[in-house]
N, C-alpha and C. Protein backbone atom coordinates (compact mmCIF):
# COMPACT_ATOMS: atom_id res chain seq x y z
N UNK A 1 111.97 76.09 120.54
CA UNK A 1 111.42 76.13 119.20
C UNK A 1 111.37 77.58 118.75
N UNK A 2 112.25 77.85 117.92
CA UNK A 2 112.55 79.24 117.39
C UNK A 2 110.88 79.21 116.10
N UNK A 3 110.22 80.40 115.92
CA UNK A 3 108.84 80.36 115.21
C UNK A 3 109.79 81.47 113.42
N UNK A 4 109.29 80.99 112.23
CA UNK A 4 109.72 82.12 111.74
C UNK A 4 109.97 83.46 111.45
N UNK A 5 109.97 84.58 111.49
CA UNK A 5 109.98 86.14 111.56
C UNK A 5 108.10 86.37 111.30
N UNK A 6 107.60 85.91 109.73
CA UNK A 6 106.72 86.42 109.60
C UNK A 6 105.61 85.95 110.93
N UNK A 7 105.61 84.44 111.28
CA UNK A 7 104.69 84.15 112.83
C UNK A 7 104.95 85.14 113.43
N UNK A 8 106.06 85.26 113.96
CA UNK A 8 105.94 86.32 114.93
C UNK A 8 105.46 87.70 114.84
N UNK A 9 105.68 88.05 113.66
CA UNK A 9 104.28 89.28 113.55
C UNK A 9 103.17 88.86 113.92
N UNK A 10 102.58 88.20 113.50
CA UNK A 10 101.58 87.47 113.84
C UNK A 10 100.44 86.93 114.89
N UNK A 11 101.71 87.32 116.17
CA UNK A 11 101.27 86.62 116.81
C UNK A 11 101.83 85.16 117.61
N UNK A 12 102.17 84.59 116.69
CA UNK A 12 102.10 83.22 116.65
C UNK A 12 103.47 82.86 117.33
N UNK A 13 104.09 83.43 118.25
CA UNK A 13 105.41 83.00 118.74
C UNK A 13 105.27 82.48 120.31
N UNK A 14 104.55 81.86 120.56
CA UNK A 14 104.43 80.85 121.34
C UNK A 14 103.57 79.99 121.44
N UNK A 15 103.40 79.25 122.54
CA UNK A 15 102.24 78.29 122.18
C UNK A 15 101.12 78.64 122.86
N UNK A 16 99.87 77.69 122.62
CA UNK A 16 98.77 78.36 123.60
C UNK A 16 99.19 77.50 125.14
N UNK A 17 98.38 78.79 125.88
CA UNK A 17 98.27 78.28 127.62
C UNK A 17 97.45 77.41 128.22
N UNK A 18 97.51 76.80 128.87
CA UNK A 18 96.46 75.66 129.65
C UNK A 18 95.17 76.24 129.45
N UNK A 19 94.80 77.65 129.87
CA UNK A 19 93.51 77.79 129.87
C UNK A 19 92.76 78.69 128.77
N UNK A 20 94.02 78.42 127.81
CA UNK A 20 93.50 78.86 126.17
C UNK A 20 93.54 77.84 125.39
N UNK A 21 94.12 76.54 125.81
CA UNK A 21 93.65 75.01 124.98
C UNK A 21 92.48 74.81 125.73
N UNK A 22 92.26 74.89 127.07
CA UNK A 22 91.09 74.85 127.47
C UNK A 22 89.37 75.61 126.99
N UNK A 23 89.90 76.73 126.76
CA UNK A 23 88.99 77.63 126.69
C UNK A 23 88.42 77.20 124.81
N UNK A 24 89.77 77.15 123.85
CA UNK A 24 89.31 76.46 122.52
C UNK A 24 88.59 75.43 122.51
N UNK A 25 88.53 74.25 123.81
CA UNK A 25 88.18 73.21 123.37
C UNK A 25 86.67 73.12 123.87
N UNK A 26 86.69 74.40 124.58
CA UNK A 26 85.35 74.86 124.82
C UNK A 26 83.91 75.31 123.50
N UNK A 27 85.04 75.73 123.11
CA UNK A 27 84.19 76.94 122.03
C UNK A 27 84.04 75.73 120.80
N UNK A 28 84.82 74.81 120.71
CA UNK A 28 85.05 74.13 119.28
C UNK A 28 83.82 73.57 119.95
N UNK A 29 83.32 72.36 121.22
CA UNK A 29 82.52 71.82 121.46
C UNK A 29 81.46 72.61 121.19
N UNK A 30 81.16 73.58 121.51
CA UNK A 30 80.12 74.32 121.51
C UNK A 30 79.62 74.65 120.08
N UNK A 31 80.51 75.25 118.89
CA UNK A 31 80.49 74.93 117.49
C UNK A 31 80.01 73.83 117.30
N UNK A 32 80.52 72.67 117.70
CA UNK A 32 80.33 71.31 116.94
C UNK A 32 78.87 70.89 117.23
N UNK A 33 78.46 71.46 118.58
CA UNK A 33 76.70 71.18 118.60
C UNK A 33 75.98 71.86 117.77
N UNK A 34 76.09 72.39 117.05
CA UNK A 34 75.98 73.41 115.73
C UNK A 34 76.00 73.64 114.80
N UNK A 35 76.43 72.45 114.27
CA UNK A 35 77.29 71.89 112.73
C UNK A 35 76.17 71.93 111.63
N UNK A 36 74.99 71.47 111.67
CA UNK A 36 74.49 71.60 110.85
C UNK A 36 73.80 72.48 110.05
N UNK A 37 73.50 73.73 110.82
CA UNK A 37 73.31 75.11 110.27
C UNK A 37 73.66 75.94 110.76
N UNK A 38 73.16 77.56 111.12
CA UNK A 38 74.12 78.64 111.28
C UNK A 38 73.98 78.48 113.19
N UNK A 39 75.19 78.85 113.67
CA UNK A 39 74.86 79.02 114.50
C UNK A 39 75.45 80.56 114.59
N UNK A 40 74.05 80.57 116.20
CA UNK A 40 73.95 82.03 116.97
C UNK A 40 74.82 82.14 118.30
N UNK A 41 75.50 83.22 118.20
CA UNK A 41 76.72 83.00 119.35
C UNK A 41 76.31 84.33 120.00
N UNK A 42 76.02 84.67 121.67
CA UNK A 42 76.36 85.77 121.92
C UNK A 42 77.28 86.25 122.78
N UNK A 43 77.84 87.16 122.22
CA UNK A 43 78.79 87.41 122.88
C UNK A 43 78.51 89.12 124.19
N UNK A 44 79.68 88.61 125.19
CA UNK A 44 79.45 89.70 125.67
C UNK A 44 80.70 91.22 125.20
N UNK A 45 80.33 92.56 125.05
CA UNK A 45 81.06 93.39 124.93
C UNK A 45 81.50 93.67 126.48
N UNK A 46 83.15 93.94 126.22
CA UNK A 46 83.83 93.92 127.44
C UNK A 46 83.15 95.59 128.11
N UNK A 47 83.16 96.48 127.43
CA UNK A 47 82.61 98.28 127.51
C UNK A 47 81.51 97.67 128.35
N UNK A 48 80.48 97.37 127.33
CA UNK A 48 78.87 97.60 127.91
C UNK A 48 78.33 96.29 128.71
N UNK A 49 79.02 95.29 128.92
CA UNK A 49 78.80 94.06 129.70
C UNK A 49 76.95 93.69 128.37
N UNK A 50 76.76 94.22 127.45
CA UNK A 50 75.41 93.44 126.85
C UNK A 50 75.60 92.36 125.79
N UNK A 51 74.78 92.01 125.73
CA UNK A 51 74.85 90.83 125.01
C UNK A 51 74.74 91.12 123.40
N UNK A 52 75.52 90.58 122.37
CA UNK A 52 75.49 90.90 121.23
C UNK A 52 75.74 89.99 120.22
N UNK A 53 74.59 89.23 119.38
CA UNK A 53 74.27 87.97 118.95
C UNK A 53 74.87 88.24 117.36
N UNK A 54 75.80 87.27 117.26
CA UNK A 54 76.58 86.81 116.24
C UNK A 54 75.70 85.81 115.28
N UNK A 55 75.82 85.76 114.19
CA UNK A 55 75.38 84.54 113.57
C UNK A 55 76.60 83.95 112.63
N UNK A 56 76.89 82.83 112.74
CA UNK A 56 78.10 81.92 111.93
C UNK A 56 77.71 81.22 110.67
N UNK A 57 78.01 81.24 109.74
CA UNK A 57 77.66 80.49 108.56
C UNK A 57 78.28 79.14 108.61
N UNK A 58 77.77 77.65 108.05
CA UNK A 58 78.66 77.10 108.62
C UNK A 58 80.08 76.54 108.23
N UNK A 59 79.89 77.12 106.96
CA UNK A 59 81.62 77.70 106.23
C UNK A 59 82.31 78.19 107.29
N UNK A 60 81.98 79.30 108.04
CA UNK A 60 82.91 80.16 108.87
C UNK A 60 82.96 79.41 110.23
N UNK A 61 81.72 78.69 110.86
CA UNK A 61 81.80 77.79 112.21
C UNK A 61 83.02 76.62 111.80
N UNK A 62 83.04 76.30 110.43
CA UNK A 62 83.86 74.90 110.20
C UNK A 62 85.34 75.24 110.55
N UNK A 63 85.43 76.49 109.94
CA UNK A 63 87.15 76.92 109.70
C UNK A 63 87.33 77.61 111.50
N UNK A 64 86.43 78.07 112.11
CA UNK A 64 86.38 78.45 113.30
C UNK A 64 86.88 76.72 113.92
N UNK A 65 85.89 76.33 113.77
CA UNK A 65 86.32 74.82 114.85
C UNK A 65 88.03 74.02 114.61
N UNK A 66 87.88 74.38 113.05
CA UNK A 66 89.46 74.28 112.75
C UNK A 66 90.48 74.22 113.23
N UNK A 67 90.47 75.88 113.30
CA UNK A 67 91.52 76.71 113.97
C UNK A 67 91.41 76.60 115.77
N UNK A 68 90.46 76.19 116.19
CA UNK A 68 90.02 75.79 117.80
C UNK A 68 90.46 74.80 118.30
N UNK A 69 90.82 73.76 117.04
CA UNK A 69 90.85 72.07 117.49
C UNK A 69 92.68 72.27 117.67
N UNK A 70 93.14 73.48 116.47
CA UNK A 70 94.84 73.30 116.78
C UNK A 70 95.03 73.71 117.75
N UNK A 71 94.67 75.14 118.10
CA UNK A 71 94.66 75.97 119.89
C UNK A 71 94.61 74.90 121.18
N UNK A 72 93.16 74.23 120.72
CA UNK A 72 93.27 72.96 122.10
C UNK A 72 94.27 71.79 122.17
N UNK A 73 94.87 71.45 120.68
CA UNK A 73 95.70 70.44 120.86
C UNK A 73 97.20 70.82 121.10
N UNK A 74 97.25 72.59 121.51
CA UNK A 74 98.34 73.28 122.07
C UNK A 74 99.27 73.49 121.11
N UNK A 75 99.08 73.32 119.66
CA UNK A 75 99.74 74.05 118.18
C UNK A 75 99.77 75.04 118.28
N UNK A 76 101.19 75.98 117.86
CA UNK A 76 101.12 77.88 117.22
C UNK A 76 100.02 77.86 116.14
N UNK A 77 99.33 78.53 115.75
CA UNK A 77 98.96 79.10 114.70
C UNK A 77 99.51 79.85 113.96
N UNK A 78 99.42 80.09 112.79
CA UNK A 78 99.80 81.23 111.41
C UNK A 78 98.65 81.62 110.74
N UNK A 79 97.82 82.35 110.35
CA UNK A 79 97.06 82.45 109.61
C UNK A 79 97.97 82.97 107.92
N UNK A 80 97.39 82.55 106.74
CA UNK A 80 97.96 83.46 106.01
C UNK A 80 97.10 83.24 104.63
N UNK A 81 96.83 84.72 104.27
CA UNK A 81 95.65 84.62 103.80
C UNK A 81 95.96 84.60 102.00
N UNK A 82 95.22 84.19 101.75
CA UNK A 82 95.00 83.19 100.33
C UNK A 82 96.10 83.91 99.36
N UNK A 83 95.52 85.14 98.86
CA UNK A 83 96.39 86.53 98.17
C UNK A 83 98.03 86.88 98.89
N UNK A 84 98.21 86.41 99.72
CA UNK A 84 99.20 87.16 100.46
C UNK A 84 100.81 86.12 99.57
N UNK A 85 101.97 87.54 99.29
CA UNK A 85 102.99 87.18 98.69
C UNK A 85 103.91 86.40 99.40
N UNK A 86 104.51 84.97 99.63
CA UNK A 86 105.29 84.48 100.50
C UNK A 86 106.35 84.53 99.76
N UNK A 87 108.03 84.78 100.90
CA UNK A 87 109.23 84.93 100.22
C UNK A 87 109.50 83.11 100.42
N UNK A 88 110.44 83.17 99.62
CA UNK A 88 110.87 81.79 99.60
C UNK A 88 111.01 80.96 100.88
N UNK A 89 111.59 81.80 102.08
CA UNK A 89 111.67 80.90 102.89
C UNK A 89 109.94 80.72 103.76
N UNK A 90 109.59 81.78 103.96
CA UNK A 90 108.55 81.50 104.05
C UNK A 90 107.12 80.31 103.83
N UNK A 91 107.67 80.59 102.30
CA UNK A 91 107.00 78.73 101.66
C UNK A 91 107.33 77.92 101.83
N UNK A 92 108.61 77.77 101.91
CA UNK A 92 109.84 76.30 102.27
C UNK A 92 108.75 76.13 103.72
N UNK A 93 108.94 76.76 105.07
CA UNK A 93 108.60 76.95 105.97
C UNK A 93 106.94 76.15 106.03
N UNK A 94 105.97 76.97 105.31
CA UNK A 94 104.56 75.94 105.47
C UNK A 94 104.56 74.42 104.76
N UNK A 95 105.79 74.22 103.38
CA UNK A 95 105.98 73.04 102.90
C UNK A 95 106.64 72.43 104.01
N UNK A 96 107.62 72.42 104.93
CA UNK A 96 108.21 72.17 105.88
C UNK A 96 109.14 71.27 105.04
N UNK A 97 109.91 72.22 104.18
CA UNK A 97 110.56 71.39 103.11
C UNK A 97 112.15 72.57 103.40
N UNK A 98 113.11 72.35 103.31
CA UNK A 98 114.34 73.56 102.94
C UNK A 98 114.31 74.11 101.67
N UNK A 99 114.89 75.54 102.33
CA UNK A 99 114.46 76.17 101.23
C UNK A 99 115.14 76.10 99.75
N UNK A 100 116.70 75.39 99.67
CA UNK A 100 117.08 74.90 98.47
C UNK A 100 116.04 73.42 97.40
N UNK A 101 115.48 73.02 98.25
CA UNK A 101 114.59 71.98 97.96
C UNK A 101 112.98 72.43 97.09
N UNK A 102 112.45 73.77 98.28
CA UNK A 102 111.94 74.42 97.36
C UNK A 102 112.24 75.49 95.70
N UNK A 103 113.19 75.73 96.13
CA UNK A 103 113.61 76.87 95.23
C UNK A 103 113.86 75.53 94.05
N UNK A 104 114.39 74.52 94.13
CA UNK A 104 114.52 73.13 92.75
C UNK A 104 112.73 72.81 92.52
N UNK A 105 111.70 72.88 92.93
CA UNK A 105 110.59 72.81 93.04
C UNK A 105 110.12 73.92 91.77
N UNK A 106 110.44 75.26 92.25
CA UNK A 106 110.18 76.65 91.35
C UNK A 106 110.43 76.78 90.23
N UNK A 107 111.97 76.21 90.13
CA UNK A 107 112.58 75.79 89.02
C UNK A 107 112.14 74.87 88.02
N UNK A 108 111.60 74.13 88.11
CA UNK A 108 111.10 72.80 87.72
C UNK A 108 109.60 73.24 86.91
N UNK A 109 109.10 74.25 87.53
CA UNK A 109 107.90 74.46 87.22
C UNK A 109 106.55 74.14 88.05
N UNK A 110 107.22 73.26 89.24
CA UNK A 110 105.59 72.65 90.21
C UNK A 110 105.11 73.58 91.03
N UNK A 111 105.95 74.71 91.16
CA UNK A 111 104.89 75.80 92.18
C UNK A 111 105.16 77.70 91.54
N UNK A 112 103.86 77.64 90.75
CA UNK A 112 104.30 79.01 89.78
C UNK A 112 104.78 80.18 91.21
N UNK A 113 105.60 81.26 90.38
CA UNK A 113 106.08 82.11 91.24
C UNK A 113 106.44 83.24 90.59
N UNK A 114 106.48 83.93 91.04
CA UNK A 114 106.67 85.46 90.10
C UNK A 114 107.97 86.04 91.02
N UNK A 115 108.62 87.37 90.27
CA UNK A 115 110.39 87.69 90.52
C UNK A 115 109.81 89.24 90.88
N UNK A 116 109.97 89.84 92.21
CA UNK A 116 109.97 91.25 92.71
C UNK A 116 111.79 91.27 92.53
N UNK A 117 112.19 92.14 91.26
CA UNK A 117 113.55 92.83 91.59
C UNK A 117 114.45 91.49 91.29
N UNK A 118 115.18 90.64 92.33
CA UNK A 118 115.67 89.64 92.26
C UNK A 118 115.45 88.49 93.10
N UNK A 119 114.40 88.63 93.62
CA UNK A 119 114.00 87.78 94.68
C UNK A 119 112.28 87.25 94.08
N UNK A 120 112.48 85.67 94.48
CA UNK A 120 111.45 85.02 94.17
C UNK A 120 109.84 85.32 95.23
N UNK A 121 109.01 85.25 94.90
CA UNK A 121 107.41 85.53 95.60
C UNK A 121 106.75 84.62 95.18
N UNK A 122 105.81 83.54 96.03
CA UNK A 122 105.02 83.16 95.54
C UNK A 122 103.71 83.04 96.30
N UNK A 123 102.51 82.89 95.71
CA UNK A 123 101.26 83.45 96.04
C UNK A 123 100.65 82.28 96.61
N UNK A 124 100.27 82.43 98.13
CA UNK A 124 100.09 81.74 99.11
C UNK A 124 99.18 80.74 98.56
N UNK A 125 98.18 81.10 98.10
CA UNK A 125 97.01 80.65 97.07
C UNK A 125 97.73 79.48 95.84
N UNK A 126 98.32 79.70 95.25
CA UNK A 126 99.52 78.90 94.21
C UNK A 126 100.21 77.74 95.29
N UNK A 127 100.83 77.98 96.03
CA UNK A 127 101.77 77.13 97.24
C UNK A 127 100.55 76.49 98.10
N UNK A 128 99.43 76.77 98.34
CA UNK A 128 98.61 75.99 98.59
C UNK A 128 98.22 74.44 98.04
N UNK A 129 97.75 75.33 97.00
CA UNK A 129 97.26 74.13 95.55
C UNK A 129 98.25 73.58 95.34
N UNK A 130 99.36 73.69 95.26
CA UNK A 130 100.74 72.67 95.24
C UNK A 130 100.50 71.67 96.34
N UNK A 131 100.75 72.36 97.76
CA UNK A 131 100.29 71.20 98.71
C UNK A 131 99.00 70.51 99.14
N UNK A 132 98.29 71.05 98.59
CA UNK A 132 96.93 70.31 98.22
C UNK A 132 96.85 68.60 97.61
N UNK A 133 97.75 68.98 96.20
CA UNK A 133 97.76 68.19 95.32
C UNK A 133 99.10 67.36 95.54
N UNK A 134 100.24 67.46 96.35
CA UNK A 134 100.90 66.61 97.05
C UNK A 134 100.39 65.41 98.00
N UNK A 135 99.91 66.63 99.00
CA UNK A 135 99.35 65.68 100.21
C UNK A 135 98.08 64.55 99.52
N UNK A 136 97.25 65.22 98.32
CA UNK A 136 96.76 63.70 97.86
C UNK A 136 97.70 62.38 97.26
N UNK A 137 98.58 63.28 96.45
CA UNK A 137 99.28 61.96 95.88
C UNK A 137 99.42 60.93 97.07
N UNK A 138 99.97 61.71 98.02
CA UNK A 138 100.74 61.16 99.00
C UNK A 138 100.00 60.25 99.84
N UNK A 139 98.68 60.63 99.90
CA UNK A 139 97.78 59.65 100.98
C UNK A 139 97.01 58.68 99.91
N UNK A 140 97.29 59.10 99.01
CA UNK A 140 97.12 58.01 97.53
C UNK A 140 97.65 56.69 97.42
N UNK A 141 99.27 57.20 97.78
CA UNK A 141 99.98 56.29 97.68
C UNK A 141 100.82 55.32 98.74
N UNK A 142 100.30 55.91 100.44
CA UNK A 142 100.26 55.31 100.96
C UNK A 142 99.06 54.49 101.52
N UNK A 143 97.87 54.67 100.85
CA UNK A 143 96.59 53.62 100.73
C UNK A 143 97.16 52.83 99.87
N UNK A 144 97.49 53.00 99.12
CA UNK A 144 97.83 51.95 97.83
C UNK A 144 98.81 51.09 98.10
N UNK A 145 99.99 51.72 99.08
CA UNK A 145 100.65 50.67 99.70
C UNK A 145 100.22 49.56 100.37
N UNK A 146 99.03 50.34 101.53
CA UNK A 146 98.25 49.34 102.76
C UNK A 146 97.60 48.34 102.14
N UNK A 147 96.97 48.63 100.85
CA UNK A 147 96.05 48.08 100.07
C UNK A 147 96.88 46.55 100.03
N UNK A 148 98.16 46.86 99.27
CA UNK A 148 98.96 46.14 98.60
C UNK A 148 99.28 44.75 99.58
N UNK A 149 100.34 45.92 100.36
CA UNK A 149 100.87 44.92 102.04
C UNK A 149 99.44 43.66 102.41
N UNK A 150 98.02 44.31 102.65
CA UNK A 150 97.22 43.50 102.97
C UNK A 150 96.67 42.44 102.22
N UNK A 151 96.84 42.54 100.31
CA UNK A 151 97.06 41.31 100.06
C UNK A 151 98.00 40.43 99.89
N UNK A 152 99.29 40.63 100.01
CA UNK A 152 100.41 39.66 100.49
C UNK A 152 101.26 39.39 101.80
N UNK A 153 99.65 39.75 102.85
CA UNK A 153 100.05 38.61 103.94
C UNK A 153 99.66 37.44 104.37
């Protein structure tokens, strides 16, 4: 499994190890006893071996357990943050769509994008909300199928 250029800056060019799905599925459990308000984490500093107490909001514990639950179920990660400019293939890439498929998408008008020079950019934040509002149609309309199927059997 070849990862794209920008993952691999990232980071993200392999998968996690036995005892880093392990170790996530540690920390997510430990979050999840926690869920309902902030939790206090302490951690140790590797320098001074002392203890140094974190507090999590549980906005930040949620997206923490998130990103913990893909690590343990042995997924790459990408982070990519809201503002950040993606090149075309790049977006094709998180749509998991080709990139002529996207670029008829741009065209069309369904995912705004702005032109550096001669090359298309679009704002991770924008390509989000596109797949946001896909993936509902989409689980829309395959409820609506199930719905359907189950009254004509």
């Amino acid at each position: 499994m070849t990862m794209p250029a920008y993952a691999q800056e990232l980071g993200a060019d392999r998968l996690p190890s036995a005892s880093e799905k392990a170790a996530a599925n540690q920390l997510r459990q430990i979050l999840a006893s926690h869920v309902d308000g902030d939790v206090k984490l302490r951690v140790l500093k590797d320098e001074q071996k002392k203890p140094t107490e974190i507090s999590l909001s549980p906005a930040l514990s949620g997206l923490l357990m998130e990103l913990l639950r893909h690590i343990a179920h042995g997924d790459a990660v990408t982070l990519v943050p809201v503002h950040e400019m993606l090149t075309t293939q790049q977006a094709a890439d998180i749509l998991n769509v080709s990139r002529p498929f996207l670029i008829s998408l741009l065209e069309r008008g369904d995912i705004h994008y702005s032109t550096v020079g001669r090359h298309r950019r679009i704002r991770a934040e924008d390509l989000f909300a596109y797949k946001r509002v896909r993936d509902e149609k989409r689980s829309k309309a395959l409820s609506d199928l199930a719905e359907f199927d189950a009254e004509h059997i």
